[in-house]
C-alpha atoms as a PDB file:
ATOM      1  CA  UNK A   1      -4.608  46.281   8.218  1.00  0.00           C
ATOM      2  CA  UNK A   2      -2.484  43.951   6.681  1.00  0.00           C
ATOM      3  CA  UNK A   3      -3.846  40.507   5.361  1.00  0.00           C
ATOM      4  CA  UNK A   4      -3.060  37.516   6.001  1.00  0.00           C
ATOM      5  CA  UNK A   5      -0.755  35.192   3.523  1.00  0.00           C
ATOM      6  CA  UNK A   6      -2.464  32.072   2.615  1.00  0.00           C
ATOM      7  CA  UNK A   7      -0.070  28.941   2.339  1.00  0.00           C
ATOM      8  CA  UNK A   8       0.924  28.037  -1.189  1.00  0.00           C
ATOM      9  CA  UNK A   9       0.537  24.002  -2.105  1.00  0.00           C
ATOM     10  CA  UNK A  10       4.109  23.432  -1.213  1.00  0.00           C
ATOM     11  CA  UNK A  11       3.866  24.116   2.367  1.00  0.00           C
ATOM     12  CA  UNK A  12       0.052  21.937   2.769  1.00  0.00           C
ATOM     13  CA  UNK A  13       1.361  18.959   1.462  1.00  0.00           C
ATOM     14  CA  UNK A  14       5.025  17.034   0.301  1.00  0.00           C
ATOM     15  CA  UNK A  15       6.123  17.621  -4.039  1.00  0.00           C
ATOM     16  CA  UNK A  16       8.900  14.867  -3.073  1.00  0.00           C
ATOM     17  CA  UNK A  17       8.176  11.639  -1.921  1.00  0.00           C
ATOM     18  CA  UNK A  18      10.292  10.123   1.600  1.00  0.00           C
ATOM     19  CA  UNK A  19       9.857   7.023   3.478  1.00  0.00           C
ATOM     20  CA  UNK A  20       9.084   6.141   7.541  1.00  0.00           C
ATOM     21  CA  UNK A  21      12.142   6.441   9.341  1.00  0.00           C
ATOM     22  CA  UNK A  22      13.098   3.591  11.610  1.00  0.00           C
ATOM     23  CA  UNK A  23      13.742   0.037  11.844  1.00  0.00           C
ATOM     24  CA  UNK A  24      11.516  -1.653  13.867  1.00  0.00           C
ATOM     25  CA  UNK A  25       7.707  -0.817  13.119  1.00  0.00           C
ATOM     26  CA  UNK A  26       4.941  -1.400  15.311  1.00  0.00           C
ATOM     27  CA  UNK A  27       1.616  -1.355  12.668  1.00  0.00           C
ATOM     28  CA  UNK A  28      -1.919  -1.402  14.373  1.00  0.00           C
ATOM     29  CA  UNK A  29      -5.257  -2.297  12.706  1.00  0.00           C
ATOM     30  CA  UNK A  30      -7.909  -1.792  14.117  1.00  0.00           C
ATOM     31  CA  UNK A  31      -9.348  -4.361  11.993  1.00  0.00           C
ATOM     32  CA  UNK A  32      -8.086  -7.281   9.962  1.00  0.00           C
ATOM     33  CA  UNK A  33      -7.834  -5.177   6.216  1.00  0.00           C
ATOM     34  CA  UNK A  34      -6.793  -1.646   7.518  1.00  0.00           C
ATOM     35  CA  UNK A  35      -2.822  -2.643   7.225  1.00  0.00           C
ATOM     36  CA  UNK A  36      -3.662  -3.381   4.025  1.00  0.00           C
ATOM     37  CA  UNK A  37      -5.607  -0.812   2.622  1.00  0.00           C
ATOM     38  CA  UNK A  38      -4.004   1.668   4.304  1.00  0.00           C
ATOM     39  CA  UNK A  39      -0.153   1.100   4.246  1.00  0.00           C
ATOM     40  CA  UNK A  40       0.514  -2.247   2.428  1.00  0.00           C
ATOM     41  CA  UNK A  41       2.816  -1.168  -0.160  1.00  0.00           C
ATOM     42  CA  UNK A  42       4.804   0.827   2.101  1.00  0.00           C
ATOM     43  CA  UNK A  43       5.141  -2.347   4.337  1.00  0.00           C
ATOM     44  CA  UNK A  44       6.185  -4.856   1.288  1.00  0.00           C
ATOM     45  CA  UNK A  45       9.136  -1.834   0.613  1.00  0.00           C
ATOM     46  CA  UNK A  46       9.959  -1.701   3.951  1.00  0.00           C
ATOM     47  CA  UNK A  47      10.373  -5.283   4.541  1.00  0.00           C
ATOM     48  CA  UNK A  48      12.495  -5.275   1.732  1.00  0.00           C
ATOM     49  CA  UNK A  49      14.630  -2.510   3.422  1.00  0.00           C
ATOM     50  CA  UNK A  50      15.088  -4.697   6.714  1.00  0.00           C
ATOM     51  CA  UNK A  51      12.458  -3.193   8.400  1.00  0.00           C
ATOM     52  CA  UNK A  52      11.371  -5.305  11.285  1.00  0.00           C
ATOM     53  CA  UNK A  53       7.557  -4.615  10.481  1.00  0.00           C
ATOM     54  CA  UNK A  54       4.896  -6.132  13.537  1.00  0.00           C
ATOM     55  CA  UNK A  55       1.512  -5.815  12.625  1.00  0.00           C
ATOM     56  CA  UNK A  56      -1.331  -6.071  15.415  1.00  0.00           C
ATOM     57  CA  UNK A  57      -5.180  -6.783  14.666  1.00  0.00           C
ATOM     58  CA  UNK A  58      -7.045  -4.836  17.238  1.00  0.00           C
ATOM     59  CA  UNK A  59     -10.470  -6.133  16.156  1.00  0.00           C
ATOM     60  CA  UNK A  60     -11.578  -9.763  15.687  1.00  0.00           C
ATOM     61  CA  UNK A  61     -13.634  -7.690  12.002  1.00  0.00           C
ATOM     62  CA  UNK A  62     -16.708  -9.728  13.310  1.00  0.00           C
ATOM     63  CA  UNK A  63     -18.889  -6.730  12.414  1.00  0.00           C
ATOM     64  CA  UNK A  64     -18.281  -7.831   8.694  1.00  0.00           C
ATOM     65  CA  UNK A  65     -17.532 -11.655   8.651  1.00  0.00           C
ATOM     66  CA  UNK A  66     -16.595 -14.156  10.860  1.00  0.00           C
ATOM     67  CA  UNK A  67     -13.443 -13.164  13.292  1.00  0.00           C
ATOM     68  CA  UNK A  68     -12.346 -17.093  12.300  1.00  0.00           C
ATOM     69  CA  UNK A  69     -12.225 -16.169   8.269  1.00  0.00           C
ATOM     70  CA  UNK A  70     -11.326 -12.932   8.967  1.00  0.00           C
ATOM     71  CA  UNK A  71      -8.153 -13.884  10.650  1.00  0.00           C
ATOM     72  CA  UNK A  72      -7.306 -16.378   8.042  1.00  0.00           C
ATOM     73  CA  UNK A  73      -7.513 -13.649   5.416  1.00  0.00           C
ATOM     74  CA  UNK A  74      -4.962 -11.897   7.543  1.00  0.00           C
ATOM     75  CA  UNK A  75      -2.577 -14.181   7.801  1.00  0.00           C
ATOM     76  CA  UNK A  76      -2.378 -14.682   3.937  1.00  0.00           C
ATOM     77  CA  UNK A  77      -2.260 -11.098   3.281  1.00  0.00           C
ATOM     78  CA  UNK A  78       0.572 -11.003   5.737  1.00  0.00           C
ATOM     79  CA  UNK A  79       2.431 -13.255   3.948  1.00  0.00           C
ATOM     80  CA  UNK A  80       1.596 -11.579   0.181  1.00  0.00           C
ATOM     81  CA  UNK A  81       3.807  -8.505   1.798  1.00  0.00           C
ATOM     82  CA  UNK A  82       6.443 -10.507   3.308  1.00  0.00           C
ATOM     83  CA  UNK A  83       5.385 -10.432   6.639  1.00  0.00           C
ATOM     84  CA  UNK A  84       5.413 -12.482   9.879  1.00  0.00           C
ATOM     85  CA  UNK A  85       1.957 -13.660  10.860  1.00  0.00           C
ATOM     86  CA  UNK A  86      -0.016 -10.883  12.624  1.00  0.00           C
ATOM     87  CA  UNK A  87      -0.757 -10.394  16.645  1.00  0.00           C
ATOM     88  CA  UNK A  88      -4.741 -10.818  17.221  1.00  0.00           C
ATOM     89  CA  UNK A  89      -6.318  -8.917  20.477  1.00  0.00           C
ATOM     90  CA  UNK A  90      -9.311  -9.501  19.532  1.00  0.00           C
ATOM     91  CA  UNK A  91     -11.373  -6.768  20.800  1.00  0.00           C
ATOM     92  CA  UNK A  92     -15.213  -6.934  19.447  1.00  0.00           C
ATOM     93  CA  UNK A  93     -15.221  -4.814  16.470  1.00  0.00           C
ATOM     94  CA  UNK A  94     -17.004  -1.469  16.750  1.00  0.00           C
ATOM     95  CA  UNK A  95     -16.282  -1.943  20.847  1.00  0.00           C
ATOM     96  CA  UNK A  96     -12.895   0.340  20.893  1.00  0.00           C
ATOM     97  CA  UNK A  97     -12.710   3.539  23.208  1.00  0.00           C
ATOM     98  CA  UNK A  98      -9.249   5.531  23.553  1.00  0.00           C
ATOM     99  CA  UNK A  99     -10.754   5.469  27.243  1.00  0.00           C
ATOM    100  CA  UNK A 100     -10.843   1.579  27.795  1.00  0.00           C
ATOM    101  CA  UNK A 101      -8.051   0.686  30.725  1.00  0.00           C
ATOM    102  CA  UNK A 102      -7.460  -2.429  28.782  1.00  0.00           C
ATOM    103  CA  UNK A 103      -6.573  -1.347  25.475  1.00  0.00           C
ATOM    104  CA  UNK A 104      -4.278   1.125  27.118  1.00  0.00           C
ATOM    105  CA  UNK A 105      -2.583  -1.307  28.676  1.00  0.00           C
ATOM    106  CA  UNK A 106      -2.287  -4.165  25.663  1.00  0.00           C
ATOM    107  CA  UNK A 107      -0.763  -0.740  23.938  1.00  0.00           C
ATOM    108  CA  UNK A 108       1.521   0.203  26.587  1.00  0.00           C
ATOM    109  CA  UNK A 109       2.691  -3.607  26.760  1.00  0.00           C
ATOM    110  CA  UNK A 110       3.243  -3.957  23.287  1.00  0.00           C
ATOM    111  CA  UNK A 111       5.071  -0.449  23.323  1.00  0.00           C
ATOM    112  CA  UNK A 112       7.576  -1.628  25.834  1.00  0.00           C
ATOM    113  CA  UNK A 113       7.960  -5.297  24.602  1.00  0.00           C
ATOM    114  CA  UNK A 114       8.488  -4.411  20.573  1.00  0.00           C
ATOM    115  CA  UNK A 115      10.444  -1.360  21.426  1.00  0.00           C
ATOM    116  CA  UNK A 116       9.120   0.434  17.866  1.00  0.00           C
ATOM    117  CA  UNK A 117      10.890   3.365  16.517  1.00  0.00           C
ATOM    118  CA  UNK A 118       7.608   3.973  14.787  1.00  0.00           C
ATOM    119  CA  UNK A 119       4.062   3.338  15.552  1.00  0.00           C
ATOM    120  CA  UNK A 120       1.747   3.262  12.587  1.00  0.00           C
ATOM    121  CA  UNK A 121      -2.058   3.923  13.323  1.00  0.00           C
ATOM    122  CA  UNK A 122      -4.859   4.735  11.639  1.00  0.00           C
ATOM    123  CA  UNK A 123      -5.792   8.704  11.717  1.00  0.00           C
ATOM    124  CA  UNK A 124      -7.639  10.667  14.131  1.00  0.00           C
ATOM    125  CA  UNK A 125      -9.950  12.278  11.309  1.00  0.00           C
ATOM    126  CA  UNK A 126     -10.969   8.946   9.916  1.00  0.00           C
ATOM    127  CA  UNK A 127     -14.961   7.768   9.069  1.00  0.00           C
ATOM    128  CA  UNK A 128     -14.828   4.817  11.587  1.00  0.00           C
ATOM    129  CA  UNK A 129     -15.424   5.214  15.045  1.00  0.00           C
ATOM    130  CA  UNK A 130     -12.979   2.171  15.541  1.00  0.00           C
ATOM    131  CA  UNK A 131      -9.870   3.936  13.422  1.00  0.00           C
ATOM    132  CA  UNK A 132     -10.625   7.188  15.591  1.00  0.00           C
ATOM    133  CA  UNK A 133     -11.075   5.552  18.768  1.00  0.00           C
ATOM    134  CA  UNK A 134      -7.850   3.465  18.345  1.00  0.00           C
ATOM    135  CA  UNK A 135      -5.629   6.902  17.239  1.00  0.00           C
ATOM    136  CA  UNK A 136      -6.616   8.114  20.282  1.00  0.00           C
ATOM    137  CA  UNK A 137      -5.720   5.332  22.481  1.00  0.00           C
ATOM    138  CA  UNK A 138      -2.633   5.417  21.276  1.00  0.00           C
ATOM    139  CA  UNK A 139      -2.100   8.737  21.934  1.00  0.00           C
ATOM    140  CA  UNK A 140      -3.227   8.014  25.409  1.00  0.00           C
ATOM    141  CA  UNK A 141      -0.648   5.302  25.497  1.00  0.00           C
ATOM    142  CA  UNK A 142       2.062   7.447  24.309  1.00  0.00           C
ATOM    143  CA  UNK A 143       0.960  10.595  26.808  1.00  0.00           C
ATOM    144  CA  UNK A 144       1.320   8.197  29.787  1.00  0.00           C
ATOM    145  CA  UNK A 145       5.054   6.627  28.579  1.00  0.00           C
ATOM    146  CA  UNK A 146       5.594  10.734  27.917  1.00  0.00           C
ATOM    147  CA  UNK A 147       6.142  10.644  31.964  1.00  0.00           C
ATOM    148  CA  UNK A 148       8.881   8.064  31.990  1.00  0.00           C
ATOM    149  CA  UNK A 149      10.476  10.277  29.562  1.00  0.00           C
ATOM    150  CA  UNK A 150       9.373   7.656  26.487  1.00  0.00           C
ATOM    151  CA  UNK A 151      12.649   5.238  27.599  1.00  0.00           C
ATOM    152  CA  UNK A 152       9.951   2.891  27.555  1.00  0.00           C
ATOM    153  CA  UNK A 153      10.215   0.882  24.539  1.00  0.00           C
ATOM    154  CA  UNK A 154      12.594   4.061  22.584  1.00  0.00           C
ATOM    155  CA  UNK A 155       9.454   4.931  20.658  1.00  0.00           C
ATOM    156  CA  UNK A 156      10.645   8.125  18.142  1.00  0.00           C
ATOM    157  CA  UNK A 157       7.622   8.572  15.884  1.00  0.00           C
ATOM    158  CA  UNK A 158       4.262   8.233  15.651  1.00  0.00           C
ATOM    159  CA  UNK A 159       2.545   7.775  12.245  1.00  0.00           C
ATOM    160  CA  UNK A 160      -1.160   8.564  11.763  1.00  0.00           C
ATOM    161  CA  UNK A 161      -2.417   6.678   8.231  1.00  0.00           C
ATOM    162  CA  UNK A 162      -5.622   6.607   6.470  1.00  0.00           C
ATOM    163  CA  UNK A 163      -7.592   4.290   5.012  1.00  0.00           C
ATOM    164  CA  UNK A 164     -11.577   5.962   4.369  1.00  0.00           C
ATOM    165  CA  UNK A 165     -10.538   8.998   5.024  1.00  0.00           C
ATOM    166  CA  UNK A 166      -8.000  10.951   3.132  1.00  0.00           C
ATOM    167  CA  UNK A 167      -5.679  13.116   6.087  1.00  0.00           C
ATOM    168  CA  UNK A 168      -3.751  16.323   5.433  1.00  0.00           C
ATOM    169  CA  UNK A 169      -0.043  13.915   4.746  1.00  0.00           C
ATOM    170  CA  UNK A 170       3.458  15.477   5.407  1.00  0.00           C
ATOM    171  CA  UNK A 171       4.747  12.528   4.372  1.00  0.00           C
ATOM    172  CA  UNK A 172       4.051  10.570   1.020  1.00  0.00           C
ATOM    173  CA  UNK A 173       5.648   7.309   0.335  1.00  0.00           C
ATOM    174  CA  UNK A 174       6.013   6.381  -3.461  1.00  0.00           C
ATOM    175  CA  UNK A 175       4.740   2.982  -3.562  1.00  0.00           C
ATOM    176  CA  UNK A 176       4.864   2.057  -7.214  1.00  0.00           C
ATOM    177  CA  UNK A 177       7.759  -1.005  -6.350  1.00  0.00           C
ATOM    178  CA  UNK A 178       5.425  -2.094  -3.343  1.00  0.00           C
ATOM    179  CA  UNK A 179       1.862  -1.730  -5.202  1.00  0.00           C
ATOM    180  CA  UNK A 180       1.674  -5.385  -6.688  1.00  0.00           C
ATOM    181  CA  UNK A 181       2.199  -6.917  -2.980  1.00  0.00           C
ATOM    182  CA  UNK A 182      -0.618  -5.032  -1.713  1.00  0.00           C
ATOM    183  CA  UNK A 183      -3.212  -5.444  -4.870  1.00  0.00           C
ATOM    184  CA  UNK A 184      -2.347  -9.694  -3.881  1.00  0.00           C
ATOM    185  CA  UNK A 185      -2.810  -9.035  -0.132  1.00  0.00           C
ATOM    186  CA  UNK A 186      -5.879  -7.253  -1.032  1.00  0.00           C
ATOM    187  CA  UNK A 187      -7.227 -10.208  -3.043  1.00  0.00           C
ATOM    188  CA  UNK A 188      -6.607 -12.163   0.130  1.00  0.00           C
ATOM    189  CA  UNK A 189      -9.349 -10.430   1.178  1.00  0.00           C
ATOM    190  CA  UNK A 190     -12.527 -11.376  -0.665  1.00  0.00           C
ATOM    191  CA  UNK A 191     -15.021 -11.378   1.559  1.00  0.00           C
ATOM    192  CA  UNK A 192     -14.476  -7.858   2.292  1.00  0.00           C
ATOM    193  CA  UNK A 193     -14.222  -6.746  -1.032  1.00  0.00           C
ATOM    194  CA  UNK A 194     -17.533  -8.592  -1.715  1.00  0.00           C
ATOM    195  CA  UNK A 195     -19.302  -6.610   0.977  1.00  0.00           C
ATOM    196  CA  UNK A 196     -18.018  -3.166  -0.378  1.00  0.00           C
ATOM    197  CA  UNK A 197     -15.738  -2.087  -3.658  1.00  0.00           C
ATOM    198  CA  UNK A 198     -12.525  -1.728  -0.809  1.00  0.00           C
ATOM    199  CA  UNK A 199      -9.804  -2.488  -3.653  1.00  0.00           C
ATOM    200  CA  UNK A 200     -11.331   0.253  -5.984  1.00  0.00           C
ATOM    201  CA  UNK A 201     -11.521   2.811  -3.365  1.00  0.00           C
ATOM    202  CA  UNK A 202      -8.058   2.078  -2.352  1.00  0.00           C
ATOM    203  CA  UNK A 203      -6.724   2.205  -6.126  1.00  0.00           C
ATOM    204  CA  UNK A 204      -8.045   5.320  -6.348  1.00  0.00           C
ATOM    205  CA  UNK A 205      -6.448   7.072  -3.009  1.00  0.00           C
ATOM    206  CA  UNK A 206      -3.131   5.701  -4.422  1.00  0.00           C
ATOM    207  CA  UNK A 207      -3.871   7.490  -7.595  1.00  0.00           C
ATOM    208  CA  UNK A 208      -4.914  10.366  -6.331  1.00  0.00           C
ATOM    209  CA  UNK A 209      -2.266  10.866  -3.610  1.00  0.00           C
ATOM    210  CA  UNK A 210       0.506  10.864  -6.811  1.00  0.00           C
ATOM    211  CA  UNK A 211      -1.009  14.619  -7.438  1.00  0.00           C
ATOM    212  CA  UNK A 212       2.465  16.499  -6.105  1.00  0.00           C
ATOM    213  CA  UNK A 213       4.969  13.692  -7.059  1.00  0.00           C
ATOM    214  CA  UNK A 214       6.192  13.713 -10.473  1.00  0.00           C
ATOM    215  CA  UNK A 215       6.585  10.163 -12.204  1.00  0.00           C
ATOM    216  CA  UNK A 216       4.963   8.066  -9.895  1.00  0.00           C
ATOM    217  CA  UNK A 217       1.835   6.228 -10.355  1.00  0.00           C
ATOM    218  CA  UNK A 218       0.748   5.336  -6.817  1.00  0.00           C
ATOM    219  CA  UNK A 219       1.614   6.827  -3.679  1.00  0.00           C
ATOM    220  CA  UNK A 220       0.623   6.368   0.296  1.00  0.00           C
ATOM    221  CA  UNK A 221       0.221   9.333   2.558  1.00  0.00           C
ATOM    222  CA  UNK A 222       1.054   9.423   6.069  1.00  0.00           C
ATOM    223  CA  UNK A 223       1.124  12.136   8.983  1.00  0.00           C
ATOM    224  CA  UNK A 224       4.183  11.681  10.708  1.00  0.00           C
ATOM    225  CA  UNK A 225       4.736  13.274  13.899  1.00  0.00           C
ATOM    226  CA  UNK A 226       7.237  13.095  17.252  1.00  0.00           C
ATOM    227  CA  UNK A 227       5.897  10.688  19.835  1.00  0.00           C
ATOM    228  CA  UNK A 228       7.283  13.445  22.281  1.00  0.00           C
ATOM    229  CA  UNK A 229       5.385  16.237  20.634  1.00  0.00           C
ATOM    230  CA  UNK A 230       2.125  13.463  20.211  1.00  0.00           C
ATOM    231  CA  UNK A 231       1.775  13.095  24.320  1.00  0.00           C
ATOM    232  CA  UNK A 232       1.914  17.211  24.516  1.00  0.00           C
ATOM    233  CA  UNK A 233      -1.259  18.073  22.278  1.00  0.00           C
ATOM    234  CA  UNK A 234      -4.883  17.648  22.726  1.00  0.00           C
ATOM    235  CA  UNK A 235      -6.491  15.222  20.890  1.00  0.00           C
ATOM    236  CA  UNK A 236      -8.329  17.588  18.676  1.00  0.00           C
ATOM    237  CA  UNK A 237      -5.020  19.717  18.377  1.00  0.00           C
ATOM    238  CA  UNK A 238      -3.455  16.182  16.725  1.00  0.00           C
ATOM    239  CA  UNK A 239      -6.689  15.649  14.819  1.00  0.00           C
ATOM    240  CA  UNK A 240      -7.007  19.552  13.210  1.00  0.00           C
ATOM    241  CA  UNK A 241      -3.027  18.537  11.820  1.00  0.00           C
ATOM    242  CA  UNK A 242      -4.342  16.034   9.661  1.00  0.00           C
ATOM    243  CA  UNK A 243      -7.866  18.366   8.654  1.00  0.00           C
ATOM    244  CA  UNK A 244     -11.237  19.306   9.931  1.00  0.00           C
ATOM    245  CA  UNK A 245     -11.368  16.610  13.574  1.00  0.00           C
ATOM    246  CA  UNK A 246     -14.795  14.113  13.522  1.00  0.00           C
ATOM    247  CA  UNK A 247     -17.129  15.290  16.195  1.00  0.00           C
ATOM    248  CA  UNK A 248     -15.117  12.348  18.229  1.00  0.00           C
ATOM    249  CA  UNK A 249     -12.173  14.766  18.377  1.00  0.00           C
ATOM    250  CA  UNK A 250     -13.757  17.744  19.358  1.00  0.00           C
ATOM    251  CA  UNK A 251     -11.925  20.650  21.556  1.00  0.00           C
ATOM    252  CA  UNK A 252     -13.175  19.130  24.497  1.00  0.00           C
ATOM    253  CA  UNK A 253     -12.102  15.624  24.037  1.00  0.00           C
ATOM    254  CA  UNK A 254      -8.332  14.889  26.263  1.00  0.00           C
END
């Protein structure tokens, strides 16, 4: 019986870096920080590309602060990377369910009136029930434009990041040019680096995700996939691309 080949490094994660493809970006947080932590330097290069970057707060982050400083922190951090004030829904933080007929919908709406090429979410496999609950939303969102065909809005891509939890990436941005934006939208964001070392951890990812990419000195990973493909798997099928799925994802999750 012959065995079976295991993959090489080459073919579980990128040796050259790439950038998002697209011009207009829809980014969701599911809490005032995440589009910082996770993917600010890529957003200060993209703006600087003429990306037309929207970011969307999902959370009012009153789990950790007040939802009135929170959104204040926002906004400045917004403006460290170059970007137009952020969208607040306002959901209660920890309250998000990929089931809720609400959140579908503000997704759906904001799908169709942005018309992304890209939508930028936080990962299926990350700690947070929030991040994992809002992944799956969207894939919800994008399963249910899947039967107009996605001309809904145009949307091309979807784009899983992290932000606690490091994914399996098939796409790693070098972020070196983009890295001193984010460190001064991070520092917009005191109170939540006074509540937990969030500017550390994130240093390191961006360290550590340079492993395959030869001189650069931080880097941002990303798990880019087809929206078309997206609204075909199974939740867990989307989550085991990016590593081992939460118990959130499981096989029999939708």
């Amino acid at each position: 019986m012959k065995s079976r080949r295991l993959p090489v490094e080459s073919e579980l994660i990128p040796y050259a870096a790439g950038f998002p493809p697209g011009n207009r970006w829809l980014v969701l947080a599911p809490h005032p920080d995440d589009e910082v932590f996770g993917i600010g330097a890529t957003l200060a290069l993209g703006v600087r590309r003429g990306v037309e970057a929207h970011v969307v707060v999902v959370t009012d982050g009153g789990a950790q602060g007040t939802p009135a400083e929170r959104e204040r922190e926002a906004r400045a951090a917004a403006a460290a990377l170059g970007l137009a004030e952020p969208e607040f829904w306002r959901f209660p933080d920890r309250s998000l369910s990929p089931d809720d007929p609400v959140l579908r919908g503000r997704l759906l709406e904001a799908m169709k009136h942005r018309s992304p090429d890209v939508v930028f979410v936080t990962s299926p496999v990350e700690l947070h029930p929030d991040h994992r609950a809002l992944a799956m939303a969207v894939q919800r969102a994008v399963r249910a434009l899947s039967f107009l065909g996605l001309r809904c809005g145009g949307l091309d891509w979807v784009a899983a990041y992290e932000v606690g939890t490091p994914l399996r990436p098939n796409l790693l941005v070098a972020a070196d040019e983009g890295w001193e934006s984010k460190r001064r939208a991070i520092a917009c964001y005191a109170g939540q680096i006074a509540a937990r070392p969030y500017d550390q951890v994130t240093e390191a990812l961006g360290t550590f995700r340079t492993l395959t990419l030869e001189g650069v000195g931080k880097a941002e990973a990303f798990h880019l996939e087809r929206a078309r493909r997206i609204a075909h798997l199974s939740s867990w099928r989307w989550a085991s691309l990016m590593g081992v799925p939460p118990a959130a994802a499981a096989r029999r999750s939708g």
